[in-house]
Protein backbone atom coordinates (compact mmCIF):
# COMPACT_ATOMS: atom_id res chain seq x y z
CA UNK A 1 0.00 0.00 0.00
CA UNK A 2 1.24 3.91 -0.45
CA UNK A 3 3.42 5.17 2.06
CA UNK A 4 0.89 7.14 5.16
CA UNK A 5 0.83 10.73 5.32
CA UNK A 6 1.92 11.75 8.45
CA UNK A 7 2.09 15.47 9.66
CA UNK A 8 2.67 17.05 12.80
CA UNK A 9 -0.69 18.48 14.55
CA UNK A 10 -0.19 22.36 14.71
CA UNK A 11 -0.06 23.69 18.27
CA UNK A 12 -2.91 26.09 19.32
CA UNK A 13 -1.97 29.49 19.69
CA UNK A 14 -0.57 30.19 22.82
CA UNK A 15 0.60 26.82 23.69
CA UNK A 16 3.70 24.78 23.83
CA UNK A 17 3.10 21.38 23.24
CA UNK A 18 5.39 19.97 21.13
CA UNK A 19 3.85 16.26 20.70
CA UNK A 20 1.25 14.87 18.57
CA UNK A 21 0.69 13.83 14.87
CA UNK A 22 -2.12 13.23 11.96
CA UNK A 23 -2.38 10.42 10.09
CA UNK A 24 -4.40 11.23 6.76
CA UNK A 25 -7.72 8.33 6.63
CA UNK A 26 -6.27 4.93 5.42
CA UNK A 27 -6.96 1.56 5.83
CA UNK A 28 -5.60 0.68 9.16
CA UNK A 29 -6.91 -3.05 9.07
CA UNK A 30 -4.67 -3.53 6.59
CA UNK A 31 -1.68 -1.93 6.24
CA UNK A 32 1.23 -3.71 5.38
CA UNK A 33 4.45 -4.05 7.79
CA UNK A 34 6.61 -0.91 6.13
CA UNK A 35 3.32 1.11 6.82
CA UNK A 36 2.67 -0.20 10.19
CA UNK A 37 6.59 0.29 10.84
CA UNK A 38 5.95 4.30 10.11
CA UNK A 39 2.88 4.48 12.42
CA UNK A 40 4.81 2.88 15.50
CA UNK A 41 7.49 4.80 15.36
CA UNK A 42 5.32 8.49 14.80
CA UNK A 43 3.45 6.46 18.04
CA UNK A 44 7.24 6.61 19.84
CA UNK A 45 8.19 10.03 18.69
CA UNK A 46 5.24 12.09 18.41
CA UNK A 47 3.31 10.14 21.51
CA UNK A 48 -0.14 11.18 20.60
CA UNK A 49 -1.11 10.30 16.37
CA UNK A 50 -4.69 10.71 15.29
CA UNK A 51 -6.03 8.53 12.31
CA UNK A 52 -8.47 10.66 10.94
CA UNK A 53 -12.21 8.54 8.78
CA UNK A 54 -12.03 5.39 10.70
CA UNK A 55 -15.31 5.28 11.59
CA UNK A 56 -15.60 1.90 9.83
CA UNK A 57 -12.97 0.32 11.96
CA UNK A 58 -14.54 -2.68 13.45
CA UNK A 59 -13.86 -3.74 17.16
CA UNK A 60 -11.72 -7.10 16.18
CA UNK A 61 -10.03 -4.55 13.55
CA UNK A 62 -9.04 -2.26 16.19
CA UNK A 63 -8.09 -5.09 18.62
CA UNK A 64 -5.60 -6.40 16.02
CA UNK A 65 -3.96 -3.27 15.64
CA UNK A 66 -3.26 -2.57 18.96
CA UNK A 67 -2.02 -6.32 19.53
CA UNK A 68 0.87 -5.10 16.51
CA UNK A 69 2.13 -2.90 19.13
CA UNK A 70 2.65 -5.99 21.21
CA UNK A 71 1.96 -8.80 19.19
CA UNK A 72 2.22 -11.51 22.04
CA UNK A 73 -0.63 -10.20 24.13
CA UNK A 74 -4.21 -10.94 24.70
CA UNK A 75 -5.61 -9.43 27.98
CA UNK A 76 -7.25 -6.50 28.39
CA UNK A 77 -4.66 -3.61 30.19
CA UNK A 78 -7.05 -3.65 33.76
CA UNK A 79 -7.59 -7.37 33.15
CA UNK A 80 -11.06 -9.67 32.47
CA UNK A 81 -12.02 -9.55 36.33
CA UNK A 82 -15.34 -8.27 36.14
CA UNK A 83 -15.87 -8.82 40.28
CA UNK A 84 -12.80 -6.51 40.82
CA UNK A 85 -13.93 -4.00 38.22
CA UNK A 86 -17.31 -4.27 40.33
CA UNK A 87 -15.49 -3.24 42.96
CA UNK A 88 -13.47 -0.43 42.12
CA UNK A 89 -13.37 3.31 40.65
CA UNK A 90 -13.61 2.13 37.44
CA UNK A 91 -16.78 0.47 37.20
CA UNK A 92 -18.53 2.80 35.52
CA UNK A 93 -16.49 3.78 33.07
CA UNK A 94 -16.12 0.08 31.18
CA UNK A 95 -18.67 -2.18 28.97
CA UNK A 96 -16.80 -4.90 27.41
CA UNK A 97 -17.70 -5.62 24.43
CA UNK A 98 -18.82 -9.31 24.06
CA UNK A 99 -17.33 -10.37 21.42
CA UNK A 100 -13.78 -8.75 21.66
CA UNK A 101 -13.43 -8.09 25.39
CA UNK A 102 -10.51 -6.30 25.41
CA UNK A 103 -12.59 -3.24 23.86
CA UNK A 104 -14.17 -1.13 25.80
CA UNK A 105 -17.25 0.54 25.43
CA UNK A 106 -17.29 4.53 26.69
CA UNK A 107 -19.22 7.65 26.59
CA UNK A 108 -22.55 9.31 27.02
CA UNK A 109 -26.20 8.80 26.56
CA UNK A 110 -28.34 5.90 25.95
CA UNK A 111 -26.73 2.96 23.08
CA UNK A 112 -28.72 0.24 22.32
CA UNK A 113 -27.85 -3.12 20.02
CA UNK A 114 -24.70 -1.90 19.59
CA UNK A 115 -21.92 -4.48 18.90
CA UNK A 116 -23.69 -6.95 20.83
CA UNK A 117 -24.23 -4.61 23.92
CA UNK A 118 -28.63 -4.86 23.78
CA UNK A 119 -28.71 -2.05 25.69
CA UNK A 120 -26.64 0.40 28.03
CA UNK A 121 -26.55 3.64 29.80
CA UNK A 122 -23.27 5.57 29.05
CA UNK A 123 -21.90 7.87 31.52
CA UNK A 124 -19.26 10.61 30.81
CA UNK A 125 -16.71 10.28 34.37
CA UNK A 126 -17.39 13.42 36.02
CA UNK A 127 -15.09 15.34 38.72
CA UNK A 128 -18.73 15.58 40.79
CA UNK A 129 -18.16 12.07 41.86
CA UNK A 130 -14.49 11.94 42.37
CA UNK A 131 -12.99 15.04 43.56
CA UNK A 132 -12.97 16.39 47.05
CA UNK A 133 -14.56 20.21 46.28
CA UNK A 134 -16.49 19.35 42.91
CA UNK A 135 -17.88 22.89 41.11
CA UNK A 136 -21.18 23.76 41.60
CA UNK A 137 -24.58 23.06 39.61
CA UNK A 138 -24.38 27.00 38.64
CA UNK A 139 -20.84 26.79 37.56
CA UNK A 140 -21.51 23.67 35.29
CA UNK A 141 -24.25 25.46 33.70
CA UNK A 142 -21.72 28.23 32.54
CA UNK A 143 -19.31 25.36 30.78
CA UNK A 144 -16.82 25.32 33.67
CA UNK A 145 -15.33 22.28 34.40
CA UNK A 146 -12.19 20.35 35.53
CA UNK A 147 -9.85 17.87 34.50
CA UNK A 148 -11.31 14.45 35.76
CA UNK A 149 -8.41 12.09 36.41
CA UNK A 150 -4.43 12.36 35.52
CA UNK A 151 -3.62 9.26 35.00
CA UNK A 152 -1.75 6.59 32.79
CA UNK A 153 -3.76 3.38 31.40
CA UNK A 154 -2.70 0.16 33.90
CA UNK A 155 -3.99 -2.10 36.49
CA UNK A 156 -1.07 -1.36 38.18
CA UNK A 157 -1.06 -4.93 40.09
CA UNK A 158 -0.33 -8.14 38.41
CA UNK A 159 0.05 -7.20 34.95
CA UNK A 160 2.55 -4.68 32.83
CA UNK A 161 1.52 -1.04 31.69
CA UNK A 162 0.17 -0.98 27.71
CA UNK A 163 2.46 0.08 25.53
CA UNK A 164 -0.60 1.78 23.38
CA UNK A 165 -4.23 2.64 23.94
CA UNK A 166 -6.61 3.22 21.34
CA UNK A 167 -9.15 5.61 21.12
CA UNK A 168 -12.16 5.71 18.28
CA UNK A 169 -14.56 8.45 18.32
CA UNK A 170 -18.14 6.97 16.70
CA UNK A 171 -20.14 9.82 17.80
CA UNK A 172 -18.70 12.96 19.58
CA UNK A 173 -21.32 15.59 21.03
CA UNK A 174 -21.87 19.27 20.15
CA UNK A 175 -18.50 21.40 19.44
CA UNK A 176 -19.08 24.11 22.51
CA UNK A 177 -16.02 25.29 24.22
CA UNK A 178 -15.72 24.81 28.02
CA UNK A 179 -13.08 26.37 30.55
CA UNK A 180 -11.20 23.97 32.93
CA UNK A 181 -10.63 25.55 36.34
CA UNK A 182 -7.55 24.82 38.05
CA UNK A 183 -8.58 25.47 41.74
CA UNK A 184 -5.05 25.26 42.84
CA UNK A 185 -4.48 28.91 43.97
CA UNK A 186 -2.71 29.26 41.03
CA UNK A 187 -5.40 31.30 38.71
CA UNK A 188 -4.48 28.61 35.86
CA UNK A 189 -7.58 27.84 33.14
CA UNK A 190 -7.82 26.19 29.74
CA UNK A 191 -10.50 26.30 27.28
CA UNK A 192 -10.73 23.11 25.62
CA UNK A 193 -13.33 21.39 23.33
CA UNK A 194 -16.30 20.02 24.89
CA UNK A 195 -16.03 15.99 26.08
CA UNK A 196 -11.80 16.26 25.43
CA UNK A 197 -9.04 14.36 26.07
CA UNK A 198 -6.39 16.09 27.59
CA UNK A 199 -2.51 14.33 27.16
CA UNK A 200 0.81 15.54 28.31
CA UNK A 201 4.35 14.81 27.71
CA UNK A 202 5.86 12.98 30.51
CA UNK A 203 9.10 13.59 28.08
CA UNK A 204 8.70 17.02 28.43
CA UNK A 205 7.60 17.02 32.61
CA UNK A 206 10.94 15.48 33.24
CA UNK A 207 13.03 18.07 31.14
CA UNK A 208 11.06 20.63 32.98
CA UNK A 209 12.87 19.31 36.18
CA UNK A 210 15.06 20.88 38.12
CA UNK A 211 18.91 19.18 37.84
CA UNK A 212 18.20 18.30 41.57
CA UNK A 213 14.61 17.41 40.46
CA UNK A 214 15.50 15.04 37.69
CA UNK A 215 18.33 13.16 40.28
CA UNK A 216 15.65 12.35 42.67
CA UNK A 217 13.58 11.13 39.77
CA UNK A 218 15.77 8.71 38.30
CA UNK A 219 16.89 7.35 42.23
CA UNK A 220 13.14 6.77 42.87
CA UNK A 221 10.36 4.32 42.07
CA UNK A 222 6.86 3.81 42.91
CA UNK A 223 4.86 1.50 44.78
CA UNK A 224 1.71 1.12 43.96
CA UNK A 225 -1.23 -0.17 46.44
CA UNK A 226 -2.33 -3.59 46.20
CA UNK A 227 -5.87 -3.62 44.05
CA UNK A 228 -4.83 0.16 43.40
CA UNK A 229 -8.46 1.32 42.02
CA UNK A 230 -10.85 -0.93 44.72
CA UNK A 231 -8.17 1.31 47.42
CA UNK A 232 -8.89 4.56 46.26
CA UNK A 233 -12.50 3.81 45.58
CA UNK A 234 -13.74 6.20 48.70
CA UNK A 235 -11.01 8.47 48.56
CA UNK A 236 -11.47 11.89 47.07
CA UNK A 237 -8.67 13.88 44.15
CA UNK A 238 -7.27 17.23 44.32
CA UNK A 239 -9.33 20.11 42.19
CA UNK A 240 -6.60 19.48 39.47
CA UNK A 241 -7.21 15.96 39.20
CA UNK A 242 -3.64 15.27 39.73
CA UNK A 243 -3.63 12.77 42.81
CA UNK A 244 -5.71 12.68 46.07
CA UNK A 245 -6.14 14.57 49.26
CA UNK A 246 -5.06 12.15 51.65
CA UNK A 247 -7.74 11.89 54.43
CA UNK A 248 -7.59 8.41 55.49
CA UNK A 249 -10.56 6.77 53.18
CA UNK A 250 -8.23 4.08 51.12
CA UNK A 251 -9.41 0.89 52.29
CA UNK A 252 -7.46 -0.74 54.48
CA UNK A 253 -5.52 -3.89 53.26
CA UNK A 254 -7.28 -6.31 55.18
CA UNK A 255 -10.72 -4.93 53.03
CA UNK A 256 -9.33 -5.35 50.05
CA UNK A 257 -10.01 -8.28 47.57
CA UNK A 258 -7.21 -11.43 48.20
CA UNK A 259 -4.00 -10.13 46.76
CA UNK A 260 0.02 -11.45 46.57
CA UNK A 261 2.42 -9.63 48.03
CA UNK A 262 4.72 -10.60 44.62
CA UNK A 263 2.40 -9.27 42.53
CA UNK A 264 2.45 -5.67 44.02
CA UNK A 265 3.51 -3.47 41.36
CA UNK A 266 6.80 -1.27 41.88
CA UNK A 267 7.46 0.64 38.91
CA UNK A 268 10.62 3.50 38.03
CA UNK A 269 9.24 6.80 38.54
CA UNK A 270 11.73 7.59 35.21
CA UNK A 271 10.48 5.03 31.91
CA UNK A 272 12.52 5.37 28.73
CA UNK A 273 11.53 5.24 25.54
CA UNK A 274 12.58 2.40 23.61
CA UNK A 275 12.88 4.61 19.90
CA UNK A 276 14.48 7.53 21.53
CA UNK A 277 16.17 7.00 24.66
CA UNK A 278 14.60 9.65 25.55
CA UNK A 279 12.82 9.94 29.75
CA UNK A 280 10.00 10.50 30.57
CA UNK A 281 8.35 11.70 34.23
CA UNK A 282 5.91 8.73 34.45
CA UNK A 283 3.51 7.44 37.44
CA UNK A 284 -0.20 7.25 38.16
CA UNK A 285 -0.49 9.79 41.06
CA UNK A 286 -3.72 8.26 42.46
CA UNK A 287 -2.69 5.06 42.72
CA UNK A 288 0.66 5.59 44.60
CA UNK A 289 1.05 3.70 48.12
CA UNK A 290 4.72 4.65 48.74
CA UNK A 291 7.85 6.67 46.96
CA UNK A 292 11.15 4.47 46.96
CA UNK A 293 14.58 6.29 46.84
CA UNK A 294 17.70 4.57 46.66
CA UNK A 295 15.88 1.54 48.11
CA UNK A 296 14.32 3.38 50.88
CA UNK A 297 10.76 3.62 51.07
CA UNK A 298 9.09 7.03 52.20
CA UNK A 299 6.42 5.48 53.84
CA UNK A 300 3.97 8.24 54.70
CA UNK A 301 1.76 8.10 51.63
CA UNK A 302 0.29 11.86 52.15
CA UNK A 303 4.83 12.66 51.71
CA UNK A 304 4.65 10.62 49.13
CA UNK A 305 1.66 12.50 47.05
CA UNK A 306 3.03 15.35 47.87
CA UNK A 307 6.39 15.00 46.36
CA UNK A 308 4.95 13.18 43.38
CA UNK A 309 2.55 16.17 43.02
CA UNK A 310 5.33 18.52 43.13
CA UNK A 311 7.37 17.09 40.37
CA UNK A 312 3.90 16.21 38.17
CA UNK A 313 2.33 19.97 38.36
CA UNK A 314 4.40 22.24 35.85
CA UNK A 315 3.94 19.30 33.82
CA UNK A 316 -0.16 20.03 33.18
CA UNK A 317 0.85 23.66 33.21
CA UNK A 318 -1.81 25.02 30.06
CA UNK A 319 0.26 25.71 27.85
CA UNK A 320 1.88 22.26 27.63
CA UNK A 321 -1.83 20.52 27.48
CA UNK A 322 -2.76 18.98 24.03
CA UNK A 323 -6.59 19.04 24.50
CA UNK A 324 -8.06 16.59 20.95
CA UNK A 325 -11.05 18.08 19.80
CA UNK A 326 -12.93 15.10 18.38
CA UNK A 327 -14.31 14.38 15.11
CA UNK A 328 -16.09 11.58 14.20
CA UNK A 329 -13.83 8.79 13.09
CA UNK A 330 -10.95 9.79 14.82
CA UNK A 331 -8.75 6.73 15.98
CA UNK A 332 -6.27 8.65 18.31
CA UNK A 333 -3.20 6.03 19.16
CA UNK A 334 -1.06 7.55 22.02
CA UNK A 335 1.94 5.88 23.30
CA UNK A 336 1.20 5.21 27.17
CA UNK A 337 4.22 5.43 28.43
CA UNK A 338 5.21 8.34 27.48
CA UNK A 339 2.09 10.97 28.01
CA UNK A 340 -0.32 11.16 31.09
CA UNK A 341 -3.80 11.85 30.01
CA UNK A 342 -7.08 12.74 31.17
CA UNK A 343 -10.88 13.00 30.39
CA UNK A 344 -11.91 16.30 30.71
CA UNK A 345 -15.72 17.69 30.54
CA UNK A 346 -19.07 17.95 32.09
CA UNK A 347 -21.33 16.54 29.80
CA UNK A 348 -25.17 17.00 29.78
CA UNK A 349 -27.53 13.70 29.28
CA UNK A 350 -28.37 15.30 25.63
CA UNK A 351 -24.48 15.72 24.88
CA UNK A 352 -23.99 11.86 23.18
CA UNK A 353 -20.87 10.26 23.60
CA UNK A 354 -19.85 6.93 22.33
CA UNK A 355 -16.34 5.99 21.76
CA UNK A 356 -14.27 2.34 21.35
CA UNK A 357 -11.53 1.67 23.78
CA UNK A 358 -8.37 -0.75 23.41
CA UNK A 359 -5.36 -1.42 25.42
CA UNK A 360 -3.50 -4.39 26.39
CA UNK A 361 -1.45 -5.34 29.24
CA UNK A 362 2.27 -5.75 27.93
CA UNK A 363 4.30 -8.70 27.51
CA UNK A 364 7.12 -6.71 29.00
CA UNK A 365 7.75 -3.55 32.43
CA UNK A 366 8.40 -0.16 30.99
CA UNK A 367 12.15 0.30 30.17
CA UNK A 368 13.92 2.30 33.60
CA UNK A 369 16.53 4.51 34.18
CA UNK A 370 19.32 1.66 34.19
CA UNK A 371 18.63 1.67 30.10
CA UNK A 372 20.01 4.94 29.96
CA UNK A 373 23.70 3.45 30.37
């Protein structure tokens, strides 16, 4: 097939971000291995590549070309444990889809026989239900809103981070602009596209560090908790949606679901790319249990959030947020470890929604510091 025609994505006026790529409409389902070769490494360099008129991508279509990412794996990137979904923060933001399970259905509104789903009710995740001060009714109606969750795809116990996730717009809702507020004390806002998806470099966070910054960094990994999202499920996130307040409502280990203490996840806080050698500031800031420096656990978990938080923040700084406004058809393919991303938007029940979600859990741990020589 012809070569795809690949183009850097234009940064907004205003901003910084120096990520992201379009990818022309082609045939994804069939591209041939020189093609596929040039859309994993834009995936490696440019982190964030939308395919634009895939509309017609089917779910076993998009399935297969995530799995070319990582050819040897088969399990959804949270897992098929639909009693520990149950049980965590996630369960209302995943419908598998019966016949490929490791898509997920996503969105907003009311879908019915649709991909063998008979019927559902789609939510939109909204900061009402997960941060500690949500915004008010009257400052929803005036299209504020915040960012929900900062976060990169991963279960985060058992099972390795996806390499990709995939991301297929079927129907997007109205284009309105809305402002995200901040609420940090630091006066920051956005405007963004209604129902976005907001990435940042983690590349970019970690150049942003100080020299004594970026030491600490690549001395340091992170623990994360047992059954990270069933923990969390009563605690409450900062008005940024980077991390939690810590107030003492993660569940205690005892109340979680049976776990192995070998299969607690401790990941570098530093993950290198495998194309570019390049590092990247990477962690999931809600899901954190400890900080680990030269060996040494922190052990004080609201320490540990807030040093994590320190080093995260200039990294979501406005200017350096790539906020997608959707289109119909868009397949957006980001590289997930190597961006932190976030849904962003309160949605109204009219405002439909309804989007196809892949990743799968690797074959293979991130790449750490140590492959920097």
């Amino acid at each position: 097939m012809a070569s795809l025609d690949i183009r850097r994505l234009e940064a907004a006026p205003g901003s910084s971000v120096d990520f992201g790529a379009e990818v022309a409409a082609c045939d994804l389902a069939n591209l041939d291995d020189a093609a596929f070769d040039a859309l994993a490494a834009a995936v490696l360099t440019q982190h964030v590549v939308v395919v634009r008129g895939q509309s017609a991508l089917t779910p076993r279509a998009q399935y297969e070309l995530t799995r070319r990412f990582d050819p040897t794996v088969q399990t959804y990137g949270h897992g098929h444990d639909k009693e520990l979904l149950r049980k965590s923060v996630l369960v209302q933001d995943l419908i598998s889809l019966p016949e490929v399970p490791q898509v997920q259905l996503i969105g907003n509104g009311h879908v019915t026989d649709h991909e063998g789903v008979p019927e559902a009710s789609l939510r939109h995740p909204s900061h009402q239900t997960f941060h500690q001060r949500p915004l008010s009714a009257a400052q929803e109606e005036q299209d504020l809103t915040r960012f929900y969750r900062w976060h990169i795809d991963a279960a985060l116990y058992k099972l390795h981070p996806p390499k990709v996730t995939t991301l297929l717009a079927l129907e997007v809702p109205e284009n309105r602009q809305q402002t995200v507020l901040y609420d940090d004390g630091s006066g920051d806002t956005l405007s963004v596209p209604l129902g976005t998806t907001a990435f940042v470099s983690g590349a970019r966070a970690f150049r942003d560090l100080t020299p004594e910054q970026r030491d600490f960094a690549l001395r340091t990994s992170v623990r994360y908790a047992p059954h990270p999202y069933v923990w969390i499920k009563n605690a409450r996130a900062n008005p940024t949606g980077l991390g939690l307040v810590s107030e003492g409502k993660e569940l205690a280990r005892d109340a979680l679901p049976p776990f192995k203490e070998e299969e607690i996840v401790t990941l570098p806080l530093v993950w290198v790319n495998p194309h570019t050698r390049e590092p990247a500031l990477q962690a999931h800031p809600c899901c954190v249990e400890t900080l680990v420096t030269d060996g040494v656990p922190l052990d004080d978990l609201a320490e540990s959030r807030r040093v994590l938080h320190d080093l995260m923040r200039p990294g979501i700084a406005p200017d350096k947020v790539y906020a997608h406004a959707w289109q119909p058809g868009d397949l957006v393919i980001f590289n997930n470890r190597g961006v932190w991303h976030s849904v962003v938007g309160a949605l109204r029940s009219s405002d439909r929604r309804v989007y196809h979600q892949c990743n799968l859990a690797s074959s293979e741990p991130p790449l750490g510091p140590v492959a920097l020589g």
